[in-house]
N, C-alpha and C. Protein backbone atom coordinates (compact mmCIF):
# COMPACT_ATOMS: atom_id res chain seq x y z
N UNK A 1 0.83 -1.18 0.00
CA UNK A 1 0.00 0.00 0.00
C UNK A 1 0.87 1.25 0.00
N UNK A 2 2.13 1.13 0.16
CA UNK A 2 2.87 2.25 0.20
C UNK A 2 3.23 2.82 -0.59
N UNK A 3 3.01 2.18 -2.10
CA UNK A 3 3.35 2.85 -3.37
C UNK A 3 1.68 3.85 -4.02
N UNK A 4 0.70 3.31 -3.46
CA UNK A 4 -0.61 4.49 -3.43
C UNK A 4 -0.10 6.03 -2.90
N UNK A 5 -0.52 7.09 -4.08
CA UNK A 5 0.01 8.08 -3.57
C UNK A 5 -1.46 8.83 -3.14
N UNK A 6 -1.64 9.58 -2.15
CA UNK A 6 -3.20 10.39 -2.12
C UNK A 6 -3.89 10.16 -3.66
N UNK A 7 -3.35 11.28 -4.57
CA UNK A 7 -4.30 11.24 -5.33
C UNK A 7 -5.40 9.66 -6.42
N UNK A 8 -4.19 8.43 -6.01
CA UNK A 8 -4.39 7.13 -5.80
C UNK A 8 -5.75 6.88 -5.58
N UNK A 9 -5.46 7.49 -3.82
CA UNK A 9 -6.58 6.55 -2.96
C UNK A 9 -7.67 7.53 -3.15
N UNK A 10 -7.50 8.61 -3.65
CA UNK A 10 -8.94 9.10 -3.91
C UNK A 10 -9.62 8.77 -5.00
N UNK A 11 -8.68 8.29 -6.20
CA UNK A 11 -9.27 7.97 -7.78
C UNK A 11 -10.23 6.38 -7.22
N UNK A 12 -9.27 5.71 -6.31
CA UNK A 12 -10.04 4.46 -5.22
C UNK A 12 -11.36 4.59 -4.90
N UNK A 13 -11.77 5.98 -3.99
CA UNK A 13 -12.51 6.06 -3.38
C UNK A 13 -13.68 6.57 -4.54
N UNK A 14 -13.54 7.37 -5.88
CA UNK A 14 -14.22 7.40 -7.05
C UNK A 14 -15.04 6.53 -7.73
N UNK A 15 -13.78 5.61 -7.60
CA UNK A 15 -13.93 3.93 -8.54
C UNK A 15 -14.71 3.58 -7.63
N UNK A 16 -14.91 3.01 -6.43
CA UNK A 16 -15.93 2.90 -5.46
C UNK A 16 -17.37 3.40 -5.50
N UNK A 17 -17.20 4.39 -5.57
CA UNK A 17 -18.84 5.17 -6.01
C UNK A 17 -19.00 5.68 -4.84
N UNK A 18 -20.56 6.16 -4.55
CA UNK A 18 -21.14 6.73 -3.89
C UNK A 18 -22.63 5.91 -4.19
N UNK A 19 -23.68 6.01 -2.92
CA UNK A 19 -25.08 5.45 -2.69
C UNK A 19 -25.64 4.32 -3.99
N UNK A 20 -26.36 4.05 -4.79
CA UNK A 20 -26.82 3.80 -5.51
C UNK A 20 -26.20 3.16 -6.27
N UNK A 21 -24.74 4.10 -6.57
CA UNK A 21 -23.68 3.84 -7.74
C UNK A 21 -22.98 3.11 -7.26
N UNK A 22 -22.67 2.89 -6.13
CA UNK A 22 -21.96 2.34 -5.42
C UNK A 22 -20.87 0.60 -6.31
N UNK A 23 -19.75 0.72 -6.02
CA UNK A 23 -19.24 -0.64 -6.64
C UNK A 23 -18.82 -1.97 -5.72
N UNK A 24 -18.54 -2.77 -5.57
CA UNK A 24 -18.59 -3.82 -4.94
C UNK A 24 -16.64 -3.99 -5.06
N UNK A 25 -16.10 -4.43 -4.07
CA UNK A 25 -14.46 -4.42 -4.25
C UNK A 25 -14.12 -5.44 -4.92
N UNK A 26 -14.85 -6.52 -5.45
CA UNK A 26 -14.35 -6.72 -6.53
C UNK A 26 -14.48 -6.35 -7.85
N UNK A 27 -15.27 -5.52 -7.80
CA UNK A 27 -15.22 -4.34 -8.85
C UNK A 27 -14.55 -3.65 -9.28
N UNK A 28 -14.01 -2.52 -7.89
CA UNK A 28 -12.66 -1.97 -7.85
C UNK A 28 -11.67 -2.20 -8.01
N UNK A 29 -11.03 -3.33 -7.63
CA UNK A 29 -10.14 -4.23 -7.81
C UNK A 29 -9.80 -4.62 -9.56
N UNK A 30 -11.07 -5.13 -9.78
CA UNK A 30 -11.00 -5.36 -11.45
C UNK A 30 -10.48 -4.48 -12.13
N UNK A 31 -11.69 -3.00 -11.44
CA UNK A 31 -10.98 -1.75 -12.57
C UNK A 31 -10.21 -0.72 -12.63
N UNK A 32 -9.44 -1.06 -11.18
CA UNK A 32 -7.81 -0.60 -10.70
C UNK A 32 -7.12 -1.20 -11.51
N UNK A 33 -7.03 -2.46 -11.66
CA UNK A 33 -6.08 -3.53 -12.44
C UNK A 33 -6.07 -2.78 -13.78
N UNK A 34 -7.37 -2.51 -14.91
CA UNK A 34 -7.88 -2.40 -16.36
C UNK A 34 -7.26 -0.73 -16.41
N UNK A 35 -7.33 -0.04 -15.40
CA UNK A 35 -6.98 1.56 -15.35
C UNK A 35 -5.37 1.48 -15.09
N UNK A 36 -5.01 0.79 -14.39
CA UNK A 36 -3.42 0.99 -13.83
C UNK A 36 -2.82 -0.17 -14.02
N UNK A 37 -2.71 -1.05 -15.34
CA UNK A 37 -1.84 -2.39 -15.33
C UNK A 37 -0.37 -2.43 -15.34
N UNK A 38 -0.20 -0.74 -14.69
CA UNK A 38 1.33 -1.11 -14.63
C UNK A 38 2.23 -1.16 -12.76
N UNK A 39 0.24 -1.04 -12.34
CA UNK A 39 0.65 -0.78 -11.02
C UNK A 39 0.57 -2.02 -10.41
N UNK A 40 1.07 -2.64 -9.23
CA UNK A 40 0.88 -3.81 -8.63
C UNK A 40 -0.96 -3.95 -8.44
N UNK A 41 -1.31 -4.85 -8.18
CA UNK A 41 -2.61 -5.47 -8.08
C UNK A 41 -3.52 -5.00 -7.16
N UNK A 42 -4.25 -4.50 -6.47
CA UNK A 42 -5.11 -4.07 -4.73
C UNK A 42 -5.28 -5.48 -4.58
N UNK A 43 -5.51 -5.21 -3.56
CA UNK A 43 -6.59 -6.58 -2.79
C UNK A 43 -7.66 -5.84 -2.23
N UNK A 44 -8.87 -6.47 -1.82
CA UNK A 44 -10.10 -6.05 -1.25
C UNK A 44 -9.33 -5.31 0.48
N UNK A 45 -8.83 -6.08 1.48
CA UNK A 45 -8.06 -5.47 2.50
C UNK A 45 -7.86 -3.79 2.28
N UNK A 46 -6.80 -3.97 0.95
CA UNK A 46 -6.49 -2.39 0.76
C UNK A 46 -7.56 -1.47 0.40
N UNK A 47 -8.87 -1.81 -0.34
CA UNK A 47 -9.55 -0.91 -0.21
C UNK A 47 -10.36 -0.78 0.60
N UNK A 48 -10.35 -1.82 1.52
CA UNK A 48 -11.02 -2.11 3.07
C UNK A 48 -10.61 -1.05 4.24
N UNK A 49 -9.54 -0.73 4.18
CA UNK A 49 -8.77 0.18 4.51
C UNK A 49 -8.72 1.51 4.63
N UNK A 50 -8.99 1.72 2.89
CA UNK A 50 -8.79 3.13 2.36
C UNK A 50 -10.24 3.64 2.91
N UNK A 51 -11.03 2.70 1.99
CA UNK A 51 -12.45 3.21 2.72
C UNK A 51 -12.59 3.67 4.34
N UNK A 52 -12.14 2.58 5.02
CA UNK A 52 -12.55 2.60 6.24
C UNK A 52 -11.92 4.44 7.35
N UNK A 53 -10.53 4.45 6.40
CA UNK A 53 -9.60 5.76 6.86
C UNK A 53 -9.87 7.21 6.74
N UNK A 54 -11.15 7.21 5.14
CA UNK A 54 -12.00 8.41 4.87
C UNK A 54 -13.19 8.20 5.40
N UNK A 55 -13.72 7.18 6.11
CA UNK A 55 -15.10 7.76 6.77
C UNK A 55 -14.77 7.93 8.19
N UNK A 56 -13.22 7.37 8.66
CA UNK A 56 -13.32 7.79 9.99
C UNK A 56 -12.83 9.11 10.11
N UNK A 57 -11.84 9.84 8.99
CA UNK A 57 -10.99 10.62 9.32
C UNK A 57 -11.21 11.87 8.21
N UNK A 58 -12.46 11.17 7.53
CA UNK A 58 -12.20 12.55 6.35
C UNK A 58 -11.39 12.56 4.94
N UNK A 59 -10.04 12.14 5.29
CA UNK A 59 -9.14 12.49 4.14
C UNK A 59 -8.53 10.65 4.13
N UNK A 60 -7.46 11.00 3.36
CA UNK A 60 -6.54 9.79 2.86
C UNK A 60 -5.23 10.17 2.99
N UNK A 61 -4.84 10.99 3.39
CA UNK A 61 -3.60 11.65 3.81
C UNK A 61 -3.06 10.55 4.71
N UNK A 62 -1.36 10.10 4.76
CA UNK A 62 -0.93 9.38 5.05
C UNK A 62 -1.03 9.86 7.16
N UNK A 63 -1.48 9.17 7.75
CA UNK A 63 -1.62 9.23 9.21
C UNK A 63 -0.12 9.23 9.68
N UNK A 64 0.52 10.36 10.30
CA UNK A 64 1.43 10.76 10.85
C UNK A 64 2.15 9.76 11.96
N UNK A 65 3.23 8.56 11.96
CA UNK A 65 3.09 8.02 13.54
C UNK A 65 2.86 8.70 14.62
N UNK A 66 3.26 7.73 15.93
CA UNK A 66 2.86 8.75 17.12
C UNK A 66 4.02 9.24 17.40
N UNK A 67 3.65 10.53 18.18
CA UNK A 67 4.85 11.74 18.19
C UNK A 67 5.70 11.14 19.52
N UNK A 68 7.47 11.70 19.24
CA UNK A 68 8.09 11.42 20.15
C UNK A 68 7.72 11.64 21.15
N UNK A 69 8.19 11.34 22.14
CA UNK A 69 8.26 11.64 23.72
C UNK A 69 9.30 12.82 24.17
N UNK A 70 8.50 14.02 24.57
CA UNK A 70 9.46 14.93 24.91
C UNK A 70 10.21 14.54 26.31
N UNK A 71 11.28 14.64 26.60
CA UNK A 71 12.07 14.09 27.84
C UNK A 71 13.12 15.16 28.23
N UNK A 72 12.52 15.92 29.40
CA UNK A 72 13.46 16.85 29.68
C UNK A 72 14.29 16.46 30.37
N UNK A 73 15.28 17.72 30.29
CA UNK A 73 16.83 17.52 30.79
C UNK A 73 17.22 16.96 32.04
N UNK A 74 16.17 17.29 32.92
CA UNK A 74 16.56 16.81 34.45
C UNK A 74 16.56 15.22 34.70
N UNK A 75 14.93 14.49 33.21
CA UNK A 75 15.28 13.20 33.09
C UNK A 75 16.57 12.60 33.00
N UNK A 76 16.85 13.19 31.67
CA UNK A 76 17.61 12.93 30.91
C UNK A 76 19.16 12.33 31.86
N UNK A 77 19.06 13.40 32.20
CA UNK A 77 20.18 13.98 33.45
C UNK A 77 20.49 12.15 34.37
N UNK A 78 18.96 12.35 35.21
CA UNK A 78 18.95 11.77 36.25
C UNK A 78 19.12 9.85 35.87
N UNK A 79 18.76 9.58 34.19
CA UNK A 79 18.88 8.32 33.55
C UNK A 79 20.41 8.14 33.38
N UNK A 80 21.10 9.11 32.76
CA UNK A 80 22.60 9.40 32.83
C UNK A 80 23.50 9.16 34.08
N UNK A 81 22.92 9.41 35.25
CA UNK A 81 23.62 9.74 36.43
C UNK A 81 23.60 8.31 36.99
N UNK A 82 22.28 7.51 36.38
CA UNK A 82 22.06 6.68 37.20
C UNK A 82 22.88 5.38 36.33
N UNK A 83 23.33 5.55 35.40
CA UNK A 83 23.56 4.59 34.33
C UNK A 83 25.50 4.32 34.94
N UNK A 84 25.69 5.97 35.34
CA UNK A 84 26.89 6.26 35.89
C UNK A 84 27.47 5.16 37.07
N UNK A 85 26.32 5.59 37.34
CA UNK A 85 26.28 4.50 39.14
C UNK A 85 26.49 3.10 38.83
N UNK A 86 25.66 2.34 37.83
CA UNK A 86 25.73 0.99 37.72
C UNK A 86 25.73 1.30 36.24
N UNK A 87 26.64 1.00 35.33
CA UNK A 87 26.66 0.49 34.14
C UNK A 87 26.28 -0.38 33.81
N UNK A 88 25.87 -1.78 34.43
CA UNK A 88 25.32 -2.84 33.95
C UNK A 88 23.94 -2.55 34.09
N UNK A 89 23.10 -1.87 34.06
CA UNK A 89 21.71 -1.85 34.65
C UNK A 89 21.19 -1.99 33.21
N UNK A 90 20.56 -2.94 33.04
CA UNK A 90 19.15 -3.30 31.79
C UNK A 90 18.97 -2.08 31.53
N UNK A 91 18.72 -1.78 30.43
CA UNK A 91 17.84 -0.51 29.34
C UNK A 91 16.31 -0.70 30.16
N UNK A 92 15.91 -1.53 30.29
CA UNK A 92 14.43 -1.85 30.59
C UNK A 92 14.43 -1.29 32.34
N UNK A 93 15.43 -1.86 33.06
CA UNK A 93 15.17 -1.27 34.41
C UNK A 93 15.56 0.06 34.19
N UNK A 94 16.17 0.93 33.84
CA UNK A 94 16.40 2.25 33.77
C UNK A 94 15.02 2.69 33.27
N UNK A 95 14.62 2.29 32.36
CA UNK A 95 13.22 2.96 32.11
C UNK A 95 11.85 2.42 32.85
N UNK A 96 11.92 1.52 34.02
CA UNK A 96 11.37 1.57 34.58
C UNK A 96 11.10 2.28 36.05
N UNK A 97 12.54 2.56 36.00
CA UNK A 97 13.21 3.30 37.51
C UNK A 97 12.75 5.02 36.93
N UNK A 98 12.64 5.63 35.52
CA UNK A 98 12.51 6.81 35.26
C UNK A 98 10.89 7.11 34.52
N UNK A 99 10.34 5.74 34.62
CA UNK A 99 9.01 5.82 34.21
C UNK A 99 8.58 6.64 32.79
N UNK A 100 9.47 5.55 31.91
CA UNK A 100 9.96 5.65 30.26
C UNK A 100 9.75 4.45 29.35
N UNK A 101 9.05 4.76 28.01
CA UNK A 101 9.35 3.66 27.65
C UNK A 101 10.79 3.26 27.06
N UNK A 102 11.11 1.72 26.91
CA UNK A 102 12.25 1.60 27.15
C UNK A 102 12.82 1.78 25.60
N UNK A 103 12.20 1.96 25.02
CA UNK A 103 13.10 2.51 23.32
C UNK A 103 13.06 3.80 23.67
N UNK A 104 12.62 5.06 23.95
CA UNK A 104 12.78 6.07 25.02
C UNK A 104 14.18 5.81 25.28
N UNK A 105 14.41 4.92 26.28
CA UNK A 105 15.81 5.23 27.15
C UNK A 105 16.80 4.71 26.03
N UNK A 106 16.21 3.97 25.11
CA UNK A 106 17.83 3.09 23.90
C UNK A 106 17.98 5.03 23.23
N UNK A 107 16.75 5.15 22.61
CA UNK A 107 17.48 6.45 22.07
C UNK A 107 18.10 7.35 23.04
N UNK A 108 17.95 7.93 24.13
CA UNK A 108 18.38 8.73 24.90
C UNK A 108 20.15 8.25 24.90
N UNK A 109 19.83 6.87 25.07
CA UNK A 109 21.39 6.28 25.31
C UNK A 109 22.24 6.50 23.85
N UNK A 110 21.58 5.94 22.75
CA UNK A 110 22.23 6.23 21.48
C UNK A 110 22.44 7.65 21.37
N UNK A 111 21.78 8.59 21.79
CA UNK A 111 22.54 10.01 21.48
C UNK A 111 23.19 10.55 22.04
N UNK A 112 23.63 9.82 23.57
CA UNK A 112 24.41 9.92 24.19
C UNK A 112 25.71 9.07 23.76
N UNK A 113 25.77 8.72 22.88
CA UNK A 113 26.83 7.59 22.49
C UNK A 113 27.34 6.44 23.14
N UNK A 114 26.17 6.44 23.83
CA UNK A 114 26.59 4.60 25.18
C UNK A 114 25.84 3.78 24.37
N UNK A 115 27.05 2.79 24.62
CA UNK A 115 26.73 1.43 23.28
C UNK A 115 27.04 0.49 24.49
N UNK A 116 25.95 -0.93 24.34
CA UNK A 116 25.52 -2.40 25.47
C UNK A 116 26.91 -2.56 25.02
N UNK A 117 27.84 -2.57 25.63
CA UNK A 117 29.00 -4.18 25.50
C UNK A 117 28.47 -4.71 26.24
N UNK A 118 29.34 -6.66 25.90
CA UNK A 118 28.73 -7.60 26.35
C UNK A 118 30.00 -7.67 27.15
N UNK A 119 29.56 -8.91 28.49
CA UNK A 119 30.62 -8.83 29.00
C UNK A 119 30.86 -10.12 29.42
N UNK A 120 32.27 -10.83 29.08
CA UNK A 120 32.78 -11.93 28.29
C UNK A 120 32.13 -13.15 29.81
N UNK A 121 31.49 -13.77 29.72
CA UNK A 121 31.22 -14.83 30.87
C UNK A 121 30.27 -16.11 29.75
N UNK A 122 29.62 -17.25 30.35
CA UNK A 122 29.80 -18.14 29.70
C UNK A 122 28.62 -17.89 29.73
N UNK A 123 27.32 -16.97 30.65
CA UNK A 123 26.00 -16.55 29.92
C UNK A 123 26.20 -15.10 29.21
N UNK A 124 26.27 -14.89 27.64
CA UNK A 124 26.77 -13.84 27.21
C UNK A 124 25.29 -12.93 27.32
N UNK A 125 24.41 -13.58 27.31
CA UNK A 125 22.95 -12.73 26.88
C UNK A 125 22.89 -12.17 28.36
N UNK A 126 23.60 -12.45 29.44
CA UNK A 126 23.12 -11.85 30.55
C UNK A 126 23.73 -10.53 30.81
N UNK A 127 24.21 -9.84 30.76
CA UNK A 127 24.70 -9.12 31.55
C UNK A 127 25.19 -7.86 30.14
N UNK A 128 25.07 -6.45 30.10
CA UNK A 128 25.67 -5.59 29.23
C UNK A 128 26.35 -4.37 30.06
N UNK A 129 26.97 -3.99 29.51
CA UNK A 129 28.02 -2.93 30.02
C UNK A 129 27.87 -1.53 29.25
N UNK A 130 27.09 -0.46 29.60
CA UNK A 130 26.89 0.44 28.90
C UNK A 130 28.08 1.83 28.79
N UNK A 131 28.35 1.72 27.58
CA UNK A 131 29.88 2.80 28.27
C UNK A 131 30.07 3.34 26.26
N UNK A 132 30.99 4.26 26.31
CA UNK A 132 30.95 4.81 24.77
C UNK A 132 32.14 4.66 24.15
N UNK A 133 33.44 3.74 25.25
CA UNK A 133 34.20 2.65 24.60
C UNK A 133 33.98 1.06 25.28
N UNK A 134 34.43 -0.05 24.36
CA UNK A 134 34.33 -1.04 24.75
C UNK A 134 35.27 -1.32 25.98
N UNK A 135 34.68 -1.36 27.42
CA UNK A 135 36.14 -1.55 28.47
C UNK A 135 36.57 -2.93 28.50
N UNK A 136 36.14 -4.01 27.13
CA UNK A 136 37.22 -5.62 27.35
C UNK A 136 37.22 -6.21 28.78
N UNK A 137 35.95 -6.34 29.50
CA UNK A 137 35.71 -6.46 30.72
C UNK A 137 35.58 -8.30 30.70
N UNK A 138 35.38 -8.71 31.77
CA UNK A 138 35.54 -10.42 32.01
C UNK A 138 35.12 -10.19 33.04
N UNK A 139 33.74 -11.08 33.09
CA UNK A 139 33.79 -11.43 34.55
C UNK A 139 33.81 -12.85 34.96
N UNK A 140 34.21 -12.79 36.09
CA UNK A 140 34.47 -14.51 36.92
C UNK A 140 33.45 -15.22 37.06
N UNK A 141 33.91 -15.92 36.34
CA UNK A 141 32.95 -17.33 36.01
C UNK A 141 32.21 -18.19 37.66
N UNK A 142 31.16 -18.39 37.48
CA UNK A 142 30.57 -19.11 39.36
C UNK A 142 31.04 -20.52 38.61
N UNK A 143 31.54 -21.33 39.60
CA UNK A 143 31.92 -22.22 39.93
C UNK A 143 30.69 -23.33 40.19
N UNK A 144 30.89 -24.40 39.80
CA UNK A 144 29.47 -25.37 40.56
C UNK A 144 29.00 -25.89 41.73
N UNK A 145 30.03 -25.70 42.49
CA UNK A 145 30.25 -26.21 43.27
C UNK A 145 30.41 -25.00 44.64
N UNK A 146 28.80 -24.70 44.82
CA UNK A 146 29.26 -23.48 46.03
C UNK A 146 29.73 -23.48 47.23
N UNK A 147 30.05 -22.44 47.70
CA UNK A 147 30.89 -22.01 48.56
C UNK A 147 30.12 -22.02 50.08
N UNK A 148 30.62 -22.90 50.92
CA UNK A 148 29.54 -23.27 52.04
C UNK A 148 30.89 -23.84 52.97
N UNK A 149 30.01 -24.09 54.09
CA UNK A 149 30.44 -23.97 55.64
C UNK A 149 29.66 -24.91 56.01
N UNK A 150 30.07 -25.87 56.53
CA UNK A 150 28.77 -26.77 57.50
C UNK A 150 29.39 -26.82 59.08
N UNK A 151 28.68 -26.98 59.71
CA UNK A 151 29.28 -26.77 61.28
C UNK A 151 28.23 -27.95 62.07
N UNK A 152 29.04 -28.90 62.86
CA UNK A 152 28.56 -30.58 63.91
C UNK A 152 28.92 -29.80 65.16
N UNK A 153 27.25 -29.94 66.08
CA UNK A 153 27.86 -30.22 67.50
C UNK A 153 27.28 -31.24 67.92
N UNK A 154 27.90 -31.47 69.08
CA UNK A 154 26.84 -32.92 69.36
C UNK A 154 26.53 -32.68 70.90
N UNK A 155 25.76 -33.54 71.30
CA UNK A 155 25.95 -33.80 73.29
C UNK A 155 26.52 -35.29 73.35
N UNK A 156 27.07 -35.18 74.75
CA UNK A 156 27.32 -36.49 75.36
C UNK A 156 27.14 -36.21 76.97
N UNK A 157 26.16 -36.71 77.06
CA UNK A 157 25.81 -37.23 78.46
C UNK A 157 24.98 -35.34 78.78
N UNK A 158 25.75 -34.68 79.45
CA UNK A 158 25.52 -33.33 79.41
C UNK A 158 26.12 -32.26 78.78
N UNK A 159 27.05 -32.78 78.19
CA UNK A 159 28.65 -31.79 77.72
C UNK A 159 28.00 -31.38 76.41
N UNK A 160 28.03 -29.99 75.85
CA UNK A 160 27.89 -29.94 74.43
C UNK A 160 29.11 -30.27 74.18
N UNK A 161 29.59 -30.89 72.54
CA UNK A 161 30.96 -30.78 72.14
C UNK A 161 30.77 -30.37 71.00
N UNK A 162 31.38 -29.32 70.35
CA UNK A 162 31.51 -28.42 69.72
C UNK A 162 31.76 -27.12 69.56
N UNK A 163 31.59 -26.24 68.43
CA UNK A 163 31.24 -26.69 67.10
C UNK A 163 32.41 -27.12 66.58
N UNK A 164 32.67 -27.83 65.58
CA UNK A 164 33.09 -28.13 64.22
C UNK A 164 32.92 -27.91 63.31
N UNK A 165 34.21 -26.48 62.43
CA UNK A 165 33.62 -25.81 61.09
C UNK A 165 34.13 -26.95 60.34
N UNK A 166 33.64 -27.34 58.96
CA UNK A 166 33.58 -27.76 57.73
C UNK A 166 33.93 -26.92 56.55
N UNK A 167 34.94 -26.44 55.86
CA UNK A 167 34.78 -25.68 55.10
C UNK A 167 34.08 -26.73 53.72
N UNK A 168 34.33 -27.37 53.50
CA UNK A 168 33.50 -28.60 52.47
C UNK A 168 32.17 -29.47 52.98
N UNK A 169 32.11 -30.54 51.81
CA UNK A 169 30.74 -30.87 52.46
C UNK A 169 31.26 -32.11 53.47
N UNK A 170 30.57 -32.56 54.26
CA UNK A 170 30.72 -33.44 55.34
C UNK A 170 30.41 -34.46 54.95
N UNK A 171 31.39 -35.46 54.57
CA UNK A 171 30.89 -36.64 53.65
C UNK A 171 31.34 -37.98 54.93
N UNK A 172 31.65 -39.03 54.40
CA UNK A 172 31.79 -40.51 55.76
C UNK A 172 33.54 -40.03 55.73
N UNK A 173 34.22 -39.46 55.08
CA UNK A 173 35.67 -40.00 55.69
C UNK A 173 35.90 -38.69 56.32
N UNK A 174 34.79 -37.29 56.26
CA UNK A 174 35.49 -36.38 57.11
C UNK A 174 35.20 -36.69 58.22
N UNK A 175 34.24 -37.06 58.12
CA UNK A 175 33.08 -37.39 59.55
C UNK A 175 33.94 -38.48 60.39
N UNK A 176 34.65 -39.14 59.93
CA UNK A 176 35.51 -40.33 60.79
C UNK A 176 36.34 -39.58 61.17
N UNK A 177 37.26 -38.66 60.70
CA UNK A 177 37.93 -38.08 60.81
C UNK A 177 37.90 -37.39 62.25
N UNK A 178 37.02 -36.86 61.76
CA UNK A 178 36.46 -35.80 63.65
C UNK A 178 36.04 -36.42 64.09
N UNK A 179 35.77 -38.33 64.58
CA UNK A 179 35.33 -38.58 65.48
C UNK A 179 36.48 -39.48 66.19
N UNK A 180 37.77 -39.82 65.18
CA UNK A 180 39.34 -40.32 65.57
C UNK A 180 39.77 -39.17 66.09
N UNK A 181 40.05 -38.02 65.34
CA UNK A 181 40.90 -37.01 65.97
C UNK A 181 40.53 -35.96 66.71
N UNK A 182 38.86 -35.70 66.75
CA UNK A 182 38.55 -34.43 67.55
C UNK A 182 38.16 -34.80 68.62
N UNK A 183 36.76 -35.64 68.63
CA UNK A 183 36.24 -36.40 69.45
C UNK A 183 37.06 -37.59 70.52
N UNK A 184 37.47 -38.28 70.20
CA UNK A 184 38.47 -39.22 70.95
C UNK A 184 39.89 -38.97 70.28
N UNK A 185 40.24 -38.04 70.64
CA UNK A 185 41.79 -38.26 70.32
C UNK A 185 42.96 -39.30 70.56
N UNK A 186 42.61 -39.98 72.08
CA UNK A 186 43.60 -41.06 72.71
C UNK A 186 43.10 -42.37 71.94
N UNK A 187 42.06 -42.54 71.35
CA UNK A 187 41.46 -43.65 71.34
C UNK A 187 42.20 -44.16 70.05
């Protein structure tokens, strides 16, 4: 439909008719094709369309998108300042923290010249680095195997005995272990 110029969609809305005269779209269609065979084809949709755009609106004039979002400076400012603070912060949480939509905050950022680097770890889609050179950043990989503490006390008779830190997990040969050498030492 983008190659219809106004005066197009009004010769459309002609070919169409008015009350009585009125034409049926496959009518139009037929004698768009027989009038303009050098133009691509309509479909009924497109004059479904055209029609529908002059009785809501009057004209056929191409409908303007919707207008930017004006975003003053103090925003502007305060999305900047905050981007300062944490560079990794999502495009999406910044514009939710400044109550923006978030292509809003990509352009704000693109004209500011801050471009997402990624930053080298083994989930690449997670994490971006917003800055207006690439800083070749790495971060440290988590390990599988987390980082924990387990701690045994026990009673005997009335005595607590303990604690016992674990920096690993407490499996049967540590556990013998502290009960030869911590627990009964002479034995």
């Amino acid at each position: 439909m983008s190659y219809l110029t106004e005066s197009l969609k009004i010769e459309i809305l002609m070919m169409i008719g008015y009350g009585d005269r009125a034409r049926t779209q496959c009518e139009v269609v037929r004698l768009f094709r027989e009038t303009h065979p050098d133009l691509p084809p309509l479909n009924q949709g497109t004059i479904s369309k055209i029609e529908a755009q002059y009785r809501e609106m009057g004209h056929v004039r191409k409908v303007p998108s919707k207008r930017q979002a004006v975003v003053d400076d103090d925003t502007k400012l305060n999305l900047l300042l905050a981007l300062e603070e944490n560079p990794i912060t999502p495009a999406r949480q910044l514009a939710r923290d400044s109550n923006l939509n978030h292509k809003t905050v990509l352009k704000i950022l693109k004209y500011e010249k801050k471009r997402p680097y990624k930053v080298v770890d083994s989930f690449r889609q997670n994490c971006r680095y917003w800055a207006e050179e690439n800083p070749h950043w790495m971060r440290e990989l988590h390990t599988q195997r987390s980082q924990k503490t387990n701690v045994w006390a026990g009673i005997i008779q009335d005595i607590i005995v303990g604690p016992f830190f674990f920096d690993d997990t407490l499996n049967g040969a540590r556990y013998l272990r502290l009960l030869q050498h911590e627990l009964m030492p002479s034995a």
